[in-house]
Protein backbone atom coordinates (compact mmCIF):
# COMPACT_ATOMS: atom_id res chain seq x y z
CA UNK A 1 -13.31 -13.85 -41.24
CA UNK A 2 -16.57 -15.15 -40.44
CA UNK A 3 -19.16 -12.95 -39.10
CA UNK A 4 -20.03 -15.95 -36.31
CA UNK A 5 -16.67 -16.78 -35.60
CA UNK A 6 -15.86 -13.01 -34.25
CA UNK A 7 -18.71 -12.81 -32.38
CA UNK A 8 -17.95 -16.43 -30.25
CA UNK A 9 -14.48 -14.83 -30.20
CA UNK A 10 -16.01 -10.97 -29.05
CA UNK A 11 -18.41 -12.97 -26.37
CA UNK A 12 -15.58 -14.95 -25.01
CA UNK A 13 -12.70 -12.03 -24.73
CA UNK A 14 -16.35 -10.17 -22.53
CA UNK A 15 -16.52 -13.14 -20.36
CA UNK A 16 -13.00 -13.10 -19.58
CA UNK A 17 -13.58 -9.27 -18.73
CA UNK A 18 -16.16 -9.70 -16.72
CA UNK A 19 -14.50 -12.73 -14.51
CA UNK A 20 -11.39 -9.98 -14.03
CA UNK A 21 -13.77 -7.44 -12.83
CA UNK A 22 -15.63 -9.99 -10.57
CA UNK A 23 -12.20 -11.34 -9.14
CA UNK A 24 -11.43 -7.72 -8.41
CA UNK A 25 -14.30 -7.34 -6.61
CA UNK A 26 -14.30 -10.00 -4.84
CA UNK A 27 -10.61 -9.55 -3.77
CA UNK A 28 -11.27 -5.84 -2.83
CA UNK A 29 -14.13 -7.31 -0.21
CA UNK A 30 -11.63 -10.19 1.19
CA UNK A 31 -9.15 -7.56 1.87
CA UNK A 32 -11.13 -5.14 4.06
CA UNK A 33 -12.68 -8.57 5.71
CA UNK A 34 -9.03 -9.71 6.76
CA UNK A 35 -8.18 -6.06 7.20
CA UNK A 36 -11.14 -6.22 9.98
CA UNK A 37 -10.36 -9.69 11.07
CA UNK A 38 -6.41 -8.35 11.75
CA UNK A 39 -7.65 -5.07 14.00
CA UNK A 40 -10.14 -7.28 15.73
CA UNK A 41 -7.78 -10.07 16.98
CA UNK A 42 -5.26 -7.51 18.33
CA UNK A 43 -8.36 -5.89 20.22
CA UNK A 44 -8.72 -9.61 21.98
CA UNK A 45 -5.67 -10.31 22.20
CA UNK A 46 -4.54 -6.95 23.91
CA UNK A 47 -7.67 -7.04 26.02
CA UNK A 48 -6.91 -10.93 26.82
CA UNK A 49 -4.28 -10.38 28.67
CA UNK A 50 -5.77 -8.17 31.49
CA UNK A 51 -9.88 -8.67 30.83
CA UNK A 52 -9.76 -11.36 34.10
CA UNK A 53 -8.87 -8.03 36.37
CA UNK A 54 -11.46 -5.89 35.04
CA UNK A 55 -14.26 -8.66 35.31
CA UNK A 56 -13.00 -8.81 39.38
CA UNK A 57 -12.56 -5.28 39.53
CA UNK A 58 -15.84 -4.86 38.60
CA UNK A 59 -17.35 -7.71 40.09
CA UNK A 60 -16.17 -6.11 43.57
CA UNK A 61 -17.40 -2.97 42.46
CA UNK A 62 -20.85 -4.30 41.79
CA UNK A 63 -20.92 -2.57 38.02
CA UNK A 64 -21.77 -5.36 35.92
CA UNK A 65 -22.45 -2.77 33.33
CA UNK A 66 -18.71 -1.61 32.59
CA UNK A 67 -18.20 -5.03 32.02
CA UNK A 68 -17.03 -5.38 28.19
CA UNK A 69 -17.22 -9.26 25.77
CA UNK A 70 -14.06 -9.49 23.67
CA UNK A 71 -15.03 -9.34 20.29
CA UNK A 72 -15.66 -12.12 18.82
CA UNK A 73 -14.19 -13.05 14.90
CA UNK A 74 -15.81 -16.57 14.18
CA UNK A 75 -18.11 -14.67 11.53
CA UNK A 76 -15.36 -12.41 10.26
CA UNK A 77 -13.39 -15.73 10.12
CA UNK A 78 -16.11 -17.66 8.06
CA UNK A 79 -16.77 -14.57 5.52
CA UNK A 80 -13.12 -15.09 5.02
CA UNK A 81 -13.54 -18.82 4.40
CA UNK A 82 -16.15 -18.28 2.12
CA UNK A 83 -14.26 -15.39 0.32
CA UNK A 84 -11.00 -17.49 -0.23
CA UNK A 85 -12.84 -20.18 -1.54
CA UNK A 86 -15.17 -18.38 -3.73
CA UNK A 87 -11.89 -16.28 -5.35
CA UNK A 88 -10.09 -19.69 -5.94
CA UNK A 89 -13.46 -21.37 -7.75
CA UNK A 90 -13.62 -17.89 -9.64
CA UNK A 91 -9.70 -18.47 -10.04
CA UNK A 92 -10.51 -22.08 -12.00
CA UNK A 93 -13.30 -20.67 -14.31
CA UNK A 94 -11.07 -17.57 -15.31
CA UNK A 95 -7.78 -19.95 -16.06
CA UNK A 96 -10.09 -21.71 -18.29
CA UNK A 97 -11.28 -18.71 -20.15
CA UNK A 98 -7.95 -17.11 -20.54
CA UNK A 99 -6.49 -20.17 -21.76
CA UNK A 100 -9.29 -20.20 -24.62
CA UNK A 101 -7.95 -16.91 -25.35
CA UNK A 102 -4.28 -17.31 -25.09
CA UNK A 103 -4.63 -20.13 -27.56
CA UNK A 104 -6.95 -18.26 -29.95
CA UNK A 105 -4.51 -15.80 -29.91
CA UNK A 106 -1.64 -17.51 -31.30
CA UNK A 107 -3.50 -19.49 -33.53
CA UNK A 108 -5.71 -17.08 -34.73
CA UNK A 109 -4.28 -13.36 -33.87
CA UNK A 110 -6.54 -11.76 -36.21
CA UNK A 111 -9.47 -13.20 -35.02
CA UNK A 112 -8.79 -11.84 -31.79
CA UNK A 113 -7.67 -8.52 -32.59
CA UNK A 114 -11.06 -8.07 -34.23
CA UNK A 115 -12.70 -9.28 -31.31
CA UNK A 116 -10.85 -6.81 -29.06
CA UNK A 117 -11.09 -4.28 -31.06
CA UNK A 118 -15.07 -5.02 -31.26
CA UNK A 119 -15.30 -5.61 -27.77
CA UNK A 120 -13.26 -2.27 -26.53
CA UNK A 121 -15.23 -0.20 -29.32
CA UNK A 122 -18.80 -1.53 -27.07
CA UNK A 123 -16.71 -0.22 -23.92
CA UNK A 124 -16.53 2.78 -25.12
CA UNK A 125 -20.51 3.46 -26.16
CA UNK A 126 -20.92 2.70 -22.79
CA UNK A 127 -19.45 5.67 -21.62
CA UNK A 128 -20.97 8.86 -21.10
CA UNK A 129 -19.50 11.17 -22.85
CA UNK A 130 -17.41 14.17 -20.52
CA UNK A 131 -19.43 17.21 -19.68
CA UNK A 132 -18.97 21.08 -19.88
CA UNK A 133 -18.88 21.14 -16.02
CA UNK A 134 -17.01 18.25 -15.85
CA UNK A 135 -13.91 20.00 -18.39
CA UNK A 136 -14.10 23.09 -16.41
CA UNK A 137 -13.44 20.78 -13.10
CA UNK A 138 -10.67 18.90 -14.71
CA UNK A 139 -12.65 16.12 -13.36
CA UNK A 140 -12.27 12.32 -15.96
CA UNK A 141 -15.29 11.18 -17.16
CA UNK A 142 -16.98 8.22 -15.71
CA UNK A 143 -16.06 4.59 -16.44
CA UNK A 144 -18.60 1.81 -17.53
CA UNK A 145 -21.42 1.63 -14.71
CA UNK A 146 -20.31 0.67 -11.38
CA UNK A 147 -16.49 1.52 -11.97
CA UNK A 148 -15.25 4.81 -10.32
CA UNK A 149 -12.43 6.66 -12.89
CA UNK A 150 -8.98 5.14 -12.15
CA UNK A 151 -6.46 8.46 -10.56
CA UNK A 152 -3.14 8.25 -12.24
CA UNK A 153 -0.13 7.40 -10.67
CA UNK A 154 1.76 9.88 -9.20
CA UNK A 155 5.23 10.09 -11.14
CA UNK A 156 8.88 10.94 -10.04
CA UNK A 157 10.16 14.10 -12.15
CA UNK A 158 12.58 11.67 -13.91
CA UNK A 159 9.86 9.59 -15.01
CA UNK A 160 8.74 12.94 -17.08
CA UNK A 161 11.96 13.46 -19.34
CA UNK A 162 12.00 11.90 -22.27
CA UNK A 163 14.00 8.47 -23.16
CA UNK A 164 17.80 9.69 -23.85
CA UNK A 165 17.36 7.77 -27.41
CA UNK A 166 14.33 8.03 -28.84
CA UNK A 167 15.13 5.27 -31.38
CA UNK A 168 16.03 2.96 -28.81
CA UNK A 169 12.30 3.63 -27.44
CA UNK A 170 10.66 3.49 -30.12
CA UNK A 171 11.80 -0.38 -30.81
CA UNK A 172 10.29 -1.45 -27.78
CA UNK A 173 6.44 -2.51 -28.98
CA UNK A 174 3.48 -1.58 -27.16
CA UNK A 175 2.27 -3.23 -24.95
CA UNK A 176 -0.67 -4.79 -24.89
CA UNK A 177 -2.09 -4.85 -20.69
CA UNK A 178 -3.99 -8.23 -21.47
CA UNK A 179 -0.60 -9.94 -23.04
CA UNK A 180 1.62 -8.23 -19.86
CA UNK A 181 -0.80 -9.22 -17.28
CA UNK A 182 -1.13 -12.49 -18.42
CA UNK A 183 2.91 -13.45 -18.24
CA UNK A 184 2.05 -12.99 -15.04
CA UNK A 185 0.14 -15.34 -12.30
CA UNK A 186 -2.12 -12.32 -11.45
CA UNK A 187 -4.84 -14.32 -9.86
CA UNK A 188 -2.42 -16.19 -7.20
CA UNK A 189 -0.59 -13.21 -6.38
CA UNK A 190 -3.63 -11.11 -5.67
CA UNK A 191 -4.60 -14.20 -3.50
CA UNK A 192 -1.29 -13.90 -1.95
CA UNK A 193 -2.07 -10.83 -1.28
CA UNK A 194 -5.41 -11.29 0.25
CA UNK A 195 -4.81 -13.79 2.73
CA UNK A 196 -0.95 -14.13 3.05
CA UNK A 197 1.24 -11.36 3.59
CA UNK A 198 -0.96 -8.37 3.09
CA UNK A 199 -1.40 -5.03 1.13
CA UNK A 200 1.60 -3.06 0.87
CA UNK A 201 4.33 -5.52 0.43
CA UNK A 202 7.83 -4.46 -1.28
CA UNK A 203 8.64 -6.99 -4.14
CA UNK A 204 12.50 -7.22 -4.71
CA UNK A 205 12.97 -9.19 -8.15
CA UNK A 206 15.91 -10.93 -8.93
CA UNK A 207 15.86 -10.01 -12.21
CA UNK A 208 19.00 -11.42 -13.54
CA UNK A 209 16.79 -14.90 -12.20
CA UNK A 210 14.05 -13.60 -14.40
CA UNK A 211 16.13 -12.78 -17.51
CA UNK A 212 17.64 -16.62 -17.06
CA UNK A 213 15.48 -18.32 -16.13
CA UNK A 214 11.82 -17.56 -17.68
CA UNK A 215 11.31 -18.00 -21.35
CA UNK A 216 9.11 -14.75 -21.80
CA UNK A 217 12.49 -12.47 -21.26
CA UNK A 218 14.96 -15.25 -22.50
CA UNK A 219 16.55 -12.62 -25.40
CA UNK A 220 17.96 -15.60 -27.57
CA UNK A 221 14.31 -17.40 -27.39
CA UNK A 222 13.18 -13.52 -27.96
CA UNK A 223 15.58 -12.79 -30.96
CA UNK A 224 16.23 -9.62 -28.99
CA UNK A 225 18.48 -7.16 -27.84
CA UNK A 226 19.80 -7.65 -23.67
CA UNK A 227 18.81 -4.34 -23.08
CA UNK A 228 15.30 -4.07 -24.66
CA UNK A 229 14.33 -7.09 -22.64
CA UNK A 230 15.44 -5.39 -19.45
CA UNK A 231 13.31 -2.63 -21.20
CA UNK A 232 10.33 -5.04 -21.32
CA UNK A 233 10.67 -5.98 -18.29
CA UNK A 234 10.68 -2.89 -16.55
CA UNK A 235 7.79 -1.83 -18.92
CA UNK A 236 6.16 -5.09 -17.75
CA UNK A 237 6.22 -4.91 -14.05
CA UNK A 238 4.75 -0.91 -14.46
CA UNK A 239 1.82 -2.90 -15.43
CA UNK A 240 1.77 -5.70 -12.90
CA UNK A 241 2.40 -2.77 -10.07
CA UNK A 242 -1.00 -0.64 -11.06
CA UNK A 243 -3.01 -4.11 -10.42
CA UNK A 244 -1.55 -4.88 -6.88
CA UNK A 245 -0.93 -2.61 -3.78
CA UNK A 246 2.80 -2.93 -2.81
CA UNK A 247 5.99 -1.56 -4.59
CA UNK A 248 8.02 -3.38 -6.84
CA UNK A 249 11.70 -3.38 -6.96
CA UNK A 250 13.54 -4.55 -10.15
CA UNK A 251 17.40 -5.66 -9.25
CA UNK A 252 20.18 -6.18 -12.30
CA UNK A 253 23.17 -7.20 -12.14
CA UNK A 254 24.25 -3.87 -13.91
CA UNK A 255 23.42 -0.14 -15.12
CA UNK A 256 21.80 0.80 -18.41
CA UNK A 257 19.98 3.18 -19.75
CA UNK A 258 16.65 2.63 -18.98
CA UNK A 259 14.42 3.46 -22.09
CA UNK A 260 11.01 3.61 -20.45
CA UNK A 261 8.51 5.99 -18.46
CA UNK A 262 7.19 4.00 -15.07
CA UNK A 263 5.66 5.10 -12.14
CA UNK A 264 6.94 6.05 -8.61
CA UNK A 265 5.78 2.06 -7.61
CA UNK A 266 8.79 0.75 -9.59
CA UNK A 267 12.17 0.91 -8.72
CA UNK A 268 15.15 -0.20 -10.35
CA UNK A 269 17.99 -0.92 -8.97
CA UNK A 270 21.54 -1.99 -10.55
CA UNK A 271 24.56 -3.89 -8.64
CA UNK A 272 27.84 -2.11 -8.40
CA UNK A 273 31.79 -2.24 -7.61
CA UNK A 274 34.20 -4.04 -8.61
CA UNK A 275 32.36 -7.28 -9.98
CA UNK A 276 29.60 -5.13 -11.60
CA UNK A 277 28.32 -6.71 -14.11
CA UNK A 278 28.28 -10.61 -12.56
CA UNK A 279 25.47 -12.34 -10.34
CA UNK A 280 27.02 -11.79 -6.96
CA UNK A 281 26.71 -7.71 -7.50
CA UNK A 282 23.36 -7.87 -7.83
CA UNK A 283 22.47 -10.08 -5.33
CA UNK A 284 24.59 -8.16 -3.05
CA UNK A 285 22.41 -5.23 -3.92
CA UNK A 286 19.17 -7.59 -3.60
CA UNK A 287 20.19 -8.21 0.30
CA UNK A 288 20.81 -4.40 1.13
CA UNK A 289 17.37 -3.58 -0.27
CA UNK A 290 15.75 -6.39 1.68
CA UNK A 291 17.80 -5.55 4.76
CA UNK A 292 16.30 -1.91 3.77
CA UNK A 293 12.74 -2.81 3.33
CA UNK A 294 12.51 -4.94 6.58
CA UNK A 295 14.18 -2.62 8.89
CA UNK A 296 11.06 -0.34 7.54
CA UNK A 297 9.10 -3.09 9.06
CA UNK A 298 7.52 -3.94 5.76
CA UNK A 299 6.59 -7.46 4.72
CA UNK A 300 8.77 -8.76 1.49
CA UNK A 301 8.51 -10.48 -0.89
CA UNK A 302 11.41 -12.00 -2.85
CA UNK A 303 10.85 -12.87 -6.59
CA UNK A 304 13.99 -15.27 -7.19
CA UNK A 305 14.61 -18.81 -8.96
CA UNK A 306 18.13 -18.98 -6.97
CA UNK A 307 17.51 -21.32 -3.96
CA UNK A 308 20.92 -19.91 -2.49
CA UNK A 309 20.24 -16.71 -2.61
CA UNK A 310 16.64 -17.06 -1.50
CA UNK A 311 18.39 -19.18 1.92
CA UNK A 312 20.33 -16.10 2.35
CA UNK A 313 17.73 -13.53 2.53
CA UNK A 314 15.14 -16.29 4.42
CA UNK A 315 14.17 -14.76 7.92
CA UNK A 316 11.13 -13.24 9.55
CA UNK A 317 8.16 -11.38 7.81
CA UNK A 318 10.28 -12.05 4.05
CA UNK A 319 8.27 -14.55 1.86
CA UNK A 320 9.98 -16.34 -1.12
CA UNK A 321 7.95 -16.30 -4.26
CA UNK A 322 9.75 -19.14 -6.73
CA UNK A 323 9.62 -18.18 -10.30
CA UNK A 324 7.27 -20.51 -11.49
CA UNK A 325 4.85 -19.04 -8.82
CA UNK A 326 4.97 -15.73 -9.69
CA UNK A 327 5.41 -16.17 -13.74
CA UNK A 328 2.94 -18.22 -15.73
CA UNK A 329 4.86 -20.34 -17.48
């Protein structure tokens, strides 16, 4: 390979880097905006509805001083404007740049491997190495400058015991968190997120919709076994779930044994009875979990490519995510 050619490649796979981290940012800052914006507009709204009594009360009681403006949100309003529009510009430039990548990836995979593999090796120099007082804290070592150490996950104590076949586990691949993330439309959702129905959503996937219907966990396209795509897929949205703030909920059709470790955001969940096995099991089990989730008062999202069943769960505070928005195709 060409000395020149990795370096374009090791600059470019940095850019798109950077762009992630400045997306993050930026979407970290529009969520505590509309976070403000929210609590500020039910101040004025609550204080709307009896502020005309207290400005008599205290006109007649000559104390001008206890008298109290709403708050006002035009500025929150605008930074939120600006925000929105800034993330979907930043949105644009980053499509572009993964796409460069995506493409020199499957025509040259080499070239990009060495590029990665340059480019994480420079991450690395970058950070300080772990000192005595931090080992004798327990404390992680710093990130790159300006990123605080990421905490783990908490786990469930069944996430801890190993896979009951350890063959079977082994044959899934690992995963690469660029190639995951990017099966995904990351940059929409966290949008979503931002300015549509909040942090903290539960995502119930129709997974048998997924497994039918996109071509990334299609196992005839794949060449693979049923069961290490559902594998993948779990594997897969364990990913997706550190980069967002709500808690995903994976629904099949059936049970198996599921061969990978995930974290206590992920749940799966399998239909059941007598018709185990077919559609209408799990979507049966998809509307209890809704019906679950919402009676939590928690907004939902439903991941589905089934315009019936997507009618049947439709109702207040549920949003319907199509496949096509939430997978890059």
């Amino acid at each position: 390979m060409h000395e020149k050619d990795i370096e374009l490649a090791r600059l470019l796979v940095a850019r798109l880097s950077e762009l992630e981290a400045e997306r993050k940012q930026l979407a970290d800052e529009a969520r505590a905006v509309q976070d403000e914006l929210a609590a500020t507009t039910q101040i004025r709204d609550e204080r709307s509805s009896y502020l005309d009594v207290l400005s008599r009360a205290a006109e007649l009681l000559n104390r001008p001083d206890l008298q109290a403006e709403s708050p006002e949100t035009g500025e929150l309003e605008a930074r939120a404007a600006e925000l929105e529009k800034a993330i979907a510009d930043l949105d644009r430039t980053t499509e572009e740049y993964r796409g460069l990548v995506e493409d020199l990836g499957r025509r040259a995979p080499h070239l990009l491997a060495a590029a990665r593999g340059e480019h994480a090796a420079l991450v690395m120099q970058a950070e300080p190495e772990q000192t005595e007082a931090d080992e004798a804290r327990g404390a992680q070592p710093q990130g790159p400058a300006g990123l605080e150490p990421v905490e783990e996950e908490p786990r469930d104590e069944r996430d801890n015991e190993p896979a009951a076949d350890s063959a079977a586990a082994e044959a899934l691949p690992p995963a690469d968190q660029g190639d995951v993330l990017g099966r995904f439309n990351l940059a929409q959702l966290q949008r979503r997120e931002a300015f549509t129905h909040g942090r903290g959503a539960a995502y119930v996937i129709d997974a048998t919709s997924v497994l039918q219907r996109v071509p990334a966990y299609d196992n005839y396209i794949r060449g693979m076994d049923v069961e290490a795509v559902c594998n993948e897929l779990i594997r897969d949205f364990d990913i997706l779930g550190k980069e967002l703030t709500g808690s995903f909920h994976l629904v099949f059709n059936k049970w198996f044994q599921s061969r990978v470790d995930f974290g206590n955001h992920l749940t799966v969940e399998f239909g059941s009875g007598d018709d185990e096995g077919s559609k209408p099991a799990g979507d049966s089990r998809l509307r209890d979990l809704v019906f679950e989730m919402t009676a939590k008062l928690r907004p939902v999202c439903v991941v589905t490519g089934d315009t019936a069943l997507a009618d049947s769960v439709s109702g207040q505070g549920i949003h319907i995510i199509p496949l096509g928005e939430f997978f890059r195709a």
